[in-house]
Protein backbone atom coordinates (compact mmCIF):
# COMPACT_ATOMS: atom_id res chain seq x y z
CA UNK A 1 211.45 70.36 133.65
CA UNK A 2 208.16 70.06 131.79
CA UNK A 3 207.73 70.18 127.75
CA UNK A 4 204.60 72.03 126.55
CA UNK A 5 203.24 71.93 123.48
CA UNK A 6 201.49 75.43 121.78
CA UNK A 7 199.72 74.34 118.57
CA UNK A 8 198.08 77.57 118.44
CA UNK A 9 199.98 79.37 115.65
CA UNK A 10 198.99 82.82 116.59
CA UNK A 11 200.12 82.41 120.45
CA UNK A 12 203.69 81.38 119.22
CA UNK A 13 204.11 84.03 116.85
CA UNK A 14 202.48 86.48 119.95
CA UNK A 15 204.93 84.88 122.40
CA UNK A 16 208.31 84.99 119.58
CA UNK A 17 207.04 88.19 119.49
CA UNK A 18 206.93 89.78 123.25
CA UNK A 19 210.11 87.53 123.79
CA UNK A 20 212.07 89.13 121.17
CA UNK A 21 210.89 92.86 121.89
CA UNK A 22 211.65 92.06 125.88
CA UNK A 23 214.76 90.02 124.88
CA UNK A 24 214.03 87.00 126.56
CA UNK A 25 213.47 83.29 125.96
CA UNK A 26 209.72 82.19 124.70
CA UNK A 27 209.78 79.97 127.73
CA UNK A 28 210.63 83.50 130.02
CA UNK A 29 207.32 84.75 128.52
CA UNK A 30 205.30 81.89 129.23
CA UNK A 31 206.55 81.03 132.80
CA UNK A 32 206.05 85.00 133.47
CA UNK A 33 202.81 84.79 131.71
CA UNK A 34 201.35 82.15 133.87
CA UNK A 35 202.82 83.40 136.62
CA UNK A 36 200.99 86.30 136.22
CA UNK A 37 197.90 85.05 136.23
CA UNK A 38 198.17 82.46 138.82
CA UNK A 39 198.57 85.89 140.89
CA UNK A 40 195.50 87.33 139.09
CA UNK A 41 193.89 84.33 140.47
CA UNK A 42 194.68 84.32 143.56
CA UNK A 43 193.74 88.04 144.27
CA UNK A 44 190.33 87.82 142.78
CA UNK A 45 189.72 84.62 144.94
CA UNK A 46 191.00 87.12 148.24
CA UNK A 47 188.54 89.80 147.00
CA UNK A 48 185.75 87.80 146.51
CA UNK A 49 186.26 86.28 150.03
CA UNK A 50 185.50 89.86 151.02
CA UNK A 51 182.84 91.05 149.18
CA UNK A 52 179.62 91.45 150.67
CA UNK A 53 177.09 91.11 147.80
CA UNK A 54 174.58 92.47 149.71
CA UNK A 55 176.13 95.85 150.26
CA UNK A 56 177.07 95.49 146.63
CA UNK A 57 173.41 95.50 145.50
CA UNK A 58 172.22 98.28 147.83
CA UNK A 59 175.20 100.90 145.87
CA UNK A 60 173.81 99.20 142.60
CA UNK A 61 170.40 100.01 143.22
CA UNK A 62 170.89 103.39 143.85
CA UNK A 63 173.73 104.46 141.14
CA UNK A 64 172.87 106.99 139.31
CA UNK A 65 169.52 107.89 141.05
CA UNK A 66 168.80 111.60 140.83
CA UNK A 67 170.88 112.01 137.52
CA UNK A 68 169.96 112.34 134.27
CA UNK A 69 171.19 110.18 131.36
CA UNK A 70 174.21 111.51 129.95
CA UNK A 71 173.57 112.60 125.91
CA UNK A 72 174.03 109.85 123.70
CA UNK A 73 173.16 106.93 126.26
CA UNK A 74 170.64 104.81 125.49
C-alpha cells in the first residue's frame, strides 16, 4: 500500500470531515474520491471521442435565433 501525504490543511479538515459525517476512514474518502474522478475522466474522454464539433458549431450558431433577449440579460 502507498502513503500519501496532504499538506493542504483545508483538504484534511474537508476529508476528516465527509469521513466522519459518512462514517468512514479518511483513506475511504480519498480512494472513493479519486475513484470518482478517474471515472469522470474516463467518460469525458468517451464523449469527446464522439463529438462532432462541427455539428456542434452549426446548433451554436443558430441558438437562440428568432428570440429575444430575456429581461435582465445583457
Amino acid at each position: 500500500m502507498n502513503a500519501v501525504q496532504i499538506t493542504d490543511a483545508a483538504l484534511i479538515e474537508q476529508a476528516e470531515a465527509m469521513a466522519k459525517l459518512k462514517g468512514v476512514t479518511v483513506s475511504k474518502i480519498i480512494t472513493d474520491t479519486l475513484a470518482e474522478a478517474f471515472r469522470m475522466e474516463n467518460y469525458f474522454n468517451a464523449r469527446a471521442q464522439r463529438a462532432d464539433p462541427v455539428k456542434a458549431l452549426e446548433i451554436l450558431a443558430r441558438a437562440g435565433v428568432g428570440n429575444e433577449p430575456d429581461e435582465g440579460d445583457a
